[in-house]
N, C-alpha and C. Protein backbone atom coordinates (compact mmCIF):
# COMPACT_ATOMS: atom_id res chain seq x y z
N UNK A 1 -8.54 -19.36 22.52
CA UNK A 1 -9.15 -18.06 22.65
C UNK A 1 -8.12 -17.03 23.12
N UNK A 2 -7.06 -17.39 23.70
CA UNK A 2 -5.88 -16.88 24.36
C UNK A 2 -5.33 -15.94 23.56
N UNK A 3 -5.09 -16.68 22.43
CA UNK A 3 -4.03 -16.41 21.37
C UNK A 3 -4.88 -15.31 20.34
N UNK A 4 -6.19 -15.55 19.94
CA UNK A 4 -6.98 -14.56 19.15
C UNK A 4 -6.76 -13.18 20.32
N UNK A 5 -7.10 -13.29 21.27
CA UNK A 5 -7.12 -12.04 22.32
C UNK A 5 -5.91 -11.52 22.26
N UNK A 6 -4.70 -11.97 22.43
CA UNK A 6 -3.64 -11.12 22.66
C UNK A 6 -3.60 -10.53 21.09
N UNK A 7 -3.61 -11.32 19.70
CA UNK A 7 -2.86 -11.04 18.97
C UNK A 7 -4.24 -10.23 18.34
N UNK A 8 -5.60 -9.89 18.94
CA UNK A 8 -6.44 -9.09 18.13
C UNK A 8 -6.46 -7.34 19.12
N UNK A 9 -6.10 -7.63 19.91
CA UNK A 9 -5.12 -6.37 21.22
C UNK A 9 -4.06 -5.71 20.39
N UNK A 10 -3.21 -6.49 20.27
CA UNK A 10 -1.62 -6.09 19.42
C UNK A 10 -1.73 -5.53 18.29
N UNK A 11 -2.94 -5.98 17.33
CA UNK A 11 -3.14 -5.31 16.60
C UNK A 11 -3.92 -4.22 16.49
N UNK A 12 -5.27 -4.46 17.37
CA UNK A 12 -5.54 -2.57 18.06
C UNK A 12 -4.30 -1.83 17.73
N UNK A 13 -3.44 -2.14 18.90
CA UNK A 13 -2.85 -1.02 19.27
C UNK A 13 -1.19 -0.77 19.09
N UNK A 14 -1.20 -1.47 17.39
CA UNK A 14 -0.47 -1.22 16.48
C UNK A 14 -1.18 -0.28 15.91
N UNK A 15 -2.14 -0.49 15.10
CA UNK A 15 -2.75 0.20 14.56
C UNK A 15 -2.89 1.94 15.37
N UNK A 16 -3.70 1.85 16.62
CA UNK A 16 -3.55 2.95 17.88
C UNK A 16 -2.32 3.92 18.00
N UNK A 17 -1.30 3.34 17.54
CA UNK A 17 -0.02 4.15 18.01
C UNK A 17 0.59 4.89 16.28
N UNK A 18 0.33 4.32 15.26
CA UNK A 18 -0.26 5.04 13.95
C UNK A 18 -1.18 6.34 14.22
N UNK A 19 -2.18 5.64 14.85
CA UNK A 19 -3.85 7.32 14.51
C UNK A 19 -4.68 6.44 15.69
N UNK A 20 -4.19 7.40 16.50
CA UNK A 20 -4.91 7.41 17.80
C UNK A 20 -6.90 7.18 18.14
N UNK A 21 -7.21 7.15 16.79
CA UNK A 21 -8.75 6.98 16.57
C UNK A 21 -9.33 5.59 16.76
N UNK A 22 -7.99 4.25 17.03
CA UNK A 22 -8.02 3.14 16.83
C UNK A 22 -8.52 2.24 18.35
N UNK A 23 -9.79 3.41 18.87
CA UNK A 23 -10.16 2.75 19.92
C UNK A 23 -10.75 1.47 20.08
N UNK A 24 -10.80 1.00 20.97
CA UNK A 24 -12.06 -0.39 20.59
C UNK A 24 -13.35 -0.12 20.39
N UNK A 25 -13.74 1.62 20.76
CA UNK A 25 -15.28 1.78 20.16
C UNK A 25 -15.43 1.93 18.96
N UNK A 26 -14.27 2.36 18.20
CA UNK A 26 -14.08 2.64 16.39
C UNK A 26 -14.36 1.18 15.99
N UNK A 27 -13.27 0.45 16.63
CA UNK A 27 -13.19 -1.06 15.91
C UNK A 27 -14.79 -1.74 16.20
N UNK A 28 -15.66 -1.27 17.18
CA UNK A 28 -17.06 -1.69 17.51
C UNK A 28 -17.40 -1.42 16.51
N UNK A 29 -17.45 -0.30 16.29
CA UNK A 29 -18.55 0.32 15.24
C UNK A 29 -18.08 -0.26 13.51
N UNK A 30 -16.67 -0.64 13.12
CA UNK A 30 -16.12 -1.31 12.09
C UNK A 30 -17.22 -2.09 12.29
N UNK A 31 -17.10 -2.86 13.07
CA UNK A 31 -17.29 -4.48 12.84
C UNK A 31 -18.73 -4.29 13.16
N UNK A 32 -19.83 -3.56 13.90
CA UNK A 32 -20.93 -3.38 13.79
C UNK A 32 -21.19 -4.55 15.26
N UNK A 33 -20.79 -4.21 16.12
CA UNK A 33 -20.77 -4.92 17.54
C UNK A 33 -20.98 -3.35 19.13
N UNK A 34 -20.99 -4.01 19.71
CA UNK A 34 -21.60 -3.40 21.11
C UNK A 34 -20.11 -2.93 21.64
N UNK A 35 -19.83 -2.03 21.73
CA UNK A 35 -18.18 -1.81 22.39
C UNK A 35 -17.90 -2.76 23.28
N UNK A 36 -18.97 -3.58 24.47
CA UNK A 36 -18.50 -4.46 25.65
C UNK A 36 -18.24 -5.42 24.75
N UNK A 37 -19.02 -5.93 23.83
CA UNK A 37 -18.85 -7.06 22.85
C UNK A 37 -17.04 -7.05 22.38
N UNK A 38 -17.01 -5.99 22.00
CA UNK A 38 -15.49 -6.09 21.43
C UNK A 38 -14.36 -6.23 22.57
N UNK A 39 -14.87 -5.48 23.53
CA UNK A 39 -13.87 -5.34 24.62
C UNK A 39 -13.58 -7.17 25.40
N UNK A 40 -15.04 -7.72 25.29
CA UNK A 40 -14.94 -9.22 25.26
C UNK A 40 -13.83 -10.14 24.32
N UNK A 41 -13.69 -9.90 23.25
CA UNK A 41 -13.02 -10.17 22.39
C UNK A 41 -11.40 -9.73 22.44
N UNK A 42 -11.13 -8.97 22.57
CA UNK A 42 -10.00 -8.48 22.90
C UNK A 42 -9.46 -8.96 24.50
N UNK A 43 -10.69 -9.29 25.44
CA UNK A 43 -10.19 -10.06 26.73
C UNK A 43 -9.93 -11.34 26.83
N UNK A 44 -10.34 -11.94 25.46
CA UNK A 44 -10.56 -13.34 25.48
C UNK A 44 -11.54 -14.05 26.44
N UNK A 45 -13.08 -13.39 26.58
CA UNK A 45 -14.04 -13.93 27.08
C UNK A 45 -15.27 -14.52 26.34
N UNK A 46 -14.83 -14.03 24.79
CA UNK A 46 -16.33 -14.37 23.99
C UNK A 46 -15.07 -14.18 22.28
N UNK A 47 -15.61 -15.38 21.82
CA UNK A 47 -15.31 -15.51 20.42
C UNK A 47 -16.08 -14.75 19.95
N UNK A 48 -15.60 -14.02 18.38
CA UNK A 48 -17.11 -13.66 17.66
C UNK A 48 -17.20 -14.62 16.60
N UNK A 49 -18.50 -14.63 16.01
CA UNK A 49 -18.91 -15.58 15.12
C UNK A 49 -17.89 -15.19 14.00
N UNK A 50 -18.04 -16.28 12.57
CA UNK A 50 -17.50 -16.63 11.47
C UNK A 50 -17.12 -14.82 10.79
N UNK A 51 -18.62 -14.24 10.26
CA UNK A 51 -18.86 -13.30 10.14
C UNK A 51 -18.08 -11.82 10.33
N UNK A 52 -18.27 -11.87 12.06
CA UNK A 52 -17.44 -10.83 12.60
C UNK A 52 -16.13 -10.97 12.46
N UNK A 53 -15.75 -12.72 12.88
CA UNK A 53 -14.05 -12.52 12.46
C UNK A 53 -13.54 -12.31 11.08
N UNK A 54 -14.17 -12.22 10.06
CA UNK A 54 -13.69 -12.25 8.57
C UNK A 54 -13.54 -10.68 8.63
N UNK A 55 -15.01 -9.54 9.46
CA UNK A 55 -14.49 -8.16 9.28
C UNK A 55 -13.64 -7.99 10.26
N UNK A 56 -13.03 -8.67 11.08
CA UNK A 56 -11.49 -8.16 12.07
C UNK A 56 -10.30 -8.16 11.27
N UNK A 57 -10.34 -9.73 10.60
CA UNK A 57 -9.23 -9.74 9.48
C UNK A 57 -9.00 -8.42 8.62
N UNK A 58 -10.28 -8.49 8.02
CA UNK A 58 -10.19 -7.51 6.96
C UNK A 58 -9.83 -5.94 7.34
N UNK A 59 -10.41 -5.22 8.29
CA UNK A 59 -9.71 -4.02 8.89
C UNK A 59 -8.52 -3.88 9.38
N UNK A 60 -7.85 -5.12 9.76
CA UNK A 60 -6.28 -5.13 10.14
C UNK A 60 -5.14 -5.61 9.45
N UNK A 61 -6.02 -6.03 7.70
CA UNK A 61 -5.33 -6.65 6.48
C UNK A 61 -4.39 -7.79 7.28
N UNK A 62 -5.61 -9.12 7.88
CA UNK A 62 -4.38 -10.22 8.59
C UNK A 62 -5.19 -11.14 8.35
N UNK A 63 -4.62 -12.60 7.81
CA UNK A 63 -5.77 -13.51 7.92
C UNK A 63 -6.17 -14.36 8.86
N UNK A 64 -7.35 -14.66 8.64
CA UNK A 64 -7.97 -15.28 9.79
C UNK A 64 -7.44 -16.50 10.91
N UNK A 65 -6.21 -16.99 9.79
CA UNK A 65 -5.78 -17.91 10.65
C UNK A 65 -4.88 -17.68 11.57
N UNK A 66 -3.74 -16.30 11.06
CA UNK A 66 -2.99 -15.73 12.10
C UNK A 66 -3.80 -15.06 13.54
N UNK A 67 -5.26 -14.72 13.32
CA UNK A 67 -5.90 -14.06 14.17
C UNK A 67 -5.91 -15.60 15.25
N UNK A 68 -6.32 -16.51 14.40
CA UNK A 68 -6.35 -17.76 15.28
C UNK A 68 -5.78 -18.58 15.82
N UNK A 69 -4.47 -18.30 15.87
CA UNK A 69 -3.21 -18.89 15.95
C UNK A 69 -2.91 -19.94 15.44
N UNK A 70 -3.18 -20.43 14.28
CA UNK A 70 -3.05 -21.31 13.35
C UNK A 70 -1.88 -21.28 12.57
N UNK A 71 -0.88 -19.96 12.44
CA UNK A 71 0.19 -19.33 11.37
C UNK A 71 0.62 -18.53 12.04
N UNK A 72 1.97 -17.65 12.28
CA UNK A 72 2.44 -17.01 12.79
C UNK A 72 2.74 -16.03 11.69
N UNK A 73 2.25 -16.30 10.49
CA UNK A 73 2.33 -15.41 9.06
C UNK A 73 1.31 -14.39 9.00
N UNK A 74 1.18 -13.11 8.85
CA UNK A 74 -0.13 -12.30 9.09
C UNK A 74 -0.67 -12.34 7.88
N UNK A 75 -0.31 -12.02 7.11
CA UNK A 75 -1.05 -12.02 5.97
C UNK A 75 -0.20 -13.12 4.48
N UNK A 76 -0.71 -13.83 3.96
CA UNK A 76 -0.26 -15.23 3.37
C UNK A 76 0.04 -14.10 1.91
N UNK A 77 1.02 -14.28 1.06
CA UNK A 77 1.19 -13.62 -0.28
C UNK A 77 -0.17 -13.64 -1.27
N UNK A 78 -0.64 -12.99 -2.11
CA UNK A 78 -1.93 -13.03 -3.07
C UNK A 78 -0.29 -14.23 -4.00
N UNK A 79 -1.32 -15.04 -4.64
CA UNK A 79 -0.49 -16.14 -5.58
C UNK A 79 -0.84 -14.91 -6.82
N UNK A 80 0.26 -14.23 -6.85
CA UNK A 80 0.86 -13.65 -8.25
C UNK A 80 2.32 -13.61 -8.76
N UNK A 81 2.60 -12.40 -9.78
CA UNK A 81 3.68 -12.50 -9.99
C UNK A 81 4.55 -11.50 -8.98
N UNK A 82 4.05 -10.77 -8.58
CA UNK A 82 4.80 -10.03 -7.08
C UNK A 82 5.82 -10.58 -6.24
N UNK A 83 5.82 -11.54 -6.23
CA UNK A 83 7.04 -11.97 -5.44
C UNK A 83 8.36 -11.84 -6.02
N UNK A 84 8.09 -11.88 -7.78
CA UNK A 84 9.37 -11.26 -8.26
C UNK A 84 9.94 -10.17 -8.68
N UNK A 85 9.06 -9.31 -7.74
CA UNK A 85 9.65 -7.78 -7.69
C UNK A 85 8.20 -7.48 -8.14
N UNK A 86 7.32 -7.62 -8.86
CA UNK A 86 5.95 -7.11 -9.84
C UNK A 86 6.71 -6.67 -10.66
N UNK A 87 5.80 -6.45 -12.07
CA UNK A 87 6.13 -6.52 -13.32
C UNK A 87 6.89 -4.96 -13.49
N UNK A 88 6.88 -3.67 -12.68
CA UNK A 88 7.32 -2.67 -12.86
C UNK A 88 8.80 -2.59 -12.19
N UNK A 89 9.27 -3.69 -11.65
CA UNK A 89 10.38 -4.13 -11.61
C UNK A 89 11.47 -5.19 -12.62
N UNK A 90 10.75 -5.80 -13.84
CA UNK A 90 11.14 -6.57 -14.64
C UNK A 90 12.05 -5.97 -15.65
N UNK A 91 12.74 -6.63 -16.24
CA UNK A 91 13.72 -5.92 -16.87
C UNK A 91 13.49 -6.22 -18.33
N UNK A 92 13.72 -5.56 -19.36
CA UNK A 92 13.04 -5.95 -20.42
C UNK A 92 13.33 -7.42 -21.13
N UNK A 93 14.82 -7.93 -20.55
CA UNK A 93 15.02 -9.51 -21.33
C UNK A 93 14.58 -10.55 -20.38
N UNK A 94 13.73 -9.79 -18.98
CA UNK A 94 13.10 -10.53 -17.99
C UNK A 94 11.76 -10.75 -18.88
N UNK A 95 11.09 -10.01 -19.80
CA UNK A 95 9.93 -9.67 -20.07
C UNK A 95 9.89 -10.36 -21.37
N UNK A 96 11.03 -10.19 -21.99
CA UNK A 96 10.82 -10.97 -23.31
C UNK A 96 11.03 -12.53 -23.07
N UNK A 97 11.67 -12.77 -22.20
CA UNK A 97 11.99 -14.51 -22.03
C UNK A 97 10.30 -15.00 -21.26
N UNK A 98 9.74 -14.05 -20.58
CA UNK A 98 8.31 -14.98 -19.88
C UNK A 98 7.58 -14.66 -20.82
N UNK A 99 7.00 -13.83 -22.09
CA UNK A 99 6.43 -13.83 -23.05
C UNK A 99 6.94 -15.05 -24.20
N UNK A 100 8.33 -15.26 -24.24
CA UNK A 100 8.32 -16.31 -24.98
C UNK A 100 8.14 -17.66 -24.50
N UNK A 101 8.30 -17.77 -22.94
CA UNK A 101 7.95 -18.84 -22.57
C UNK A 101 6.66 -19.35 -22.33
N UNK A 102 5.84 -18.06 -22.34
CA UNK A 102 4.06 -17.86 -22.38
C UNK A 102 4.16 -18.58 -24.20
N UNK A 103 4.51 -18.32 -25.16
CA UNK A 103 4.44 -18.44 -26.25
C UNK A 103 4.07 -20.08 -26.73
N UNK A 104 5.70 -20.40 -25.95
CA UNK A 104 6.30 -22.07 -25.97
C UNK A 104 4.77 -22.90 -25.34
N UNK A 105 4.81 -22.24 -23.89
CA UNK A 105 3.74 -23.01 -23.56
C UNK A 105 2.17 -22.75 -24.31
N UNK A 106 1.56 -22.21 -24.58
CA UNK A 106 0.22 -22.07 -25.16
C UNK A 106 0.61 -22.63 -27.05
N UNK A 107 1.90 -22.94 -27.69
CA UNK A 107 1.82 -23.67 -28.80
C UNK A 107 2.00 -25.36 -28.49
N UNK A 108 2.40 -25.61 -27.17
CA UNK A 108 2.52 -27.17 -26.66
C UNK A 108 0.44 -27.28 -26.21
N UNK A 109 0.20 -26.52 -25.70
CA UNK A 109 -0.96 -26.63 -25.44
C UNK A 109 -2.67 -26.68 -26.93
N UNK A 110 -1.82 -26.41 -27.52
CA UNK A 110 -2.47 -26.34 -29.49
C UNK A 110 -2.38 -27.35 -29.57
N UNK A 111 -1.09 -28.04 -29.62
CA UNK A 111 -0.55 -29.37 -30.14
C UNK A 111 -1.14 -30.27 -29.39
N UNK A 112 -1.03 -30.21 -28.19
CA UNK A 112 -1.70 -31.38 -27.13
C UNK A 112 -2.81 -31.45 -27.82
N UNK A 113 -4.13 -30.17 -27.23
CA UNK A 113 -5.12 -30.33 -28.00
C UNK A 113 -5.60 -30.42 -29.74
N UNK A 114 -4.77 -30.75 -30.37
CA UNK A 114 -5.21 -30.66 -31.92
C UNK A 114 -4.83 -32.39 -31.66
N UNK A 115 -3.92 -33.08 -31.09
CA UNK A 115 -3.55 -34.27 -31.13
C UNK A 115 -4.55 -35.06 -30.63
N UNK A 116 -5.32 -35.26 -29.39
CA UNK A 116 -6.39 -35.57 -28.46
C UNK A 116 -7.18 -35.51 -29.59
N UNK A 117 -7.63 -34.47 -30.21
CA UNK A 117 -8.59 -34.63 -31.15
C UNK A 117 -8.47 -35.30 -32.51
N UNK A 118 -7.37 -35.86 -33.07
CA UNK A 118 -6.86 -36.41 -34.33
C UNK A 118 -6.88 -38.32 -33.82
N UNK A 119 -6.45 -38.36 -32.21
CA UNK A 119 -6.52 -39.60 -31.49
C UNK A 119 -8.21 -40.04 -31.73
N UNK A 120 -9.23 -39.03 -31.46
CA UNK A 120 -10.39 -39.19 -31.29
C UNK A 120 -10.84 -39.40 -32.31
N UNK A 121 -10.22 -39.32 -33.57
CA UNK A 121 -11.28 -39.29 -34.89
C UNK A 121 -11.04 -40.61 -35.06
N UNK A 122 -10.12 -41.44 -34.96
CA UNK A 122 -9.49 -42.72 -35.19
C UNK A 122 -10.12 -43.51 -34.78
């Protein structure tokens, strides 16, 4: 409970030192809780349920497990192609080699399946 409290504080008042509106009665009213309720939470005297912690994550874009001290990672990558710059960073013989390799693979994937089915008629 230690660890959700300090690191759901830190992020208050990260957020706080951005736009000063980032009181704990704002973040009450986010999350649809009692200001003492939150102020509990931030003291590390009261967990909030499943619910409430998914909207803490979500207003401070962190996931739930960093809130929980489970990861020291705040927010885990979306599994796309972004990690290699996103596609408005690609270069055009970057673009033609993963289209042809999109190509290669979905004609191995014909073949697999036209074969499976030629095995099956037998």
């Amino acid at each position: 409970m230690e660890i959700f409290a300090k690191r759901l504080k830190a992020e208050r008042e990260h957020s706080k030192r951005k736009d000063p509106k980032w009181t704990q009665e704002y973040i009450a009213d986010l999350i649809g809780v009692a200001r003492p309720t939150y102020t509990a939470y931030e003291n590390g005297t009261k967990l909030p349920p499943m619910d409430t912690l998914n909207k803490i994550a979500d207003i401070f874009d962190v996931d739930t497990d960093y809130l929980l001290g489970r990861t020291l990672v705040k927010k885990k990558p979306e599994s796309n192609m972004s990690f290699y710059g996103g596609p408005e960073n690609y270069t055009p013989d970057e673009i033609e080699e993963m289209e042809a390799a999109l190509e290669r693979y979905r004609a191995m994937k014909r073949r697999a399946a036209e074969q499976a089915e030629n095995d099956s008629k037998k």
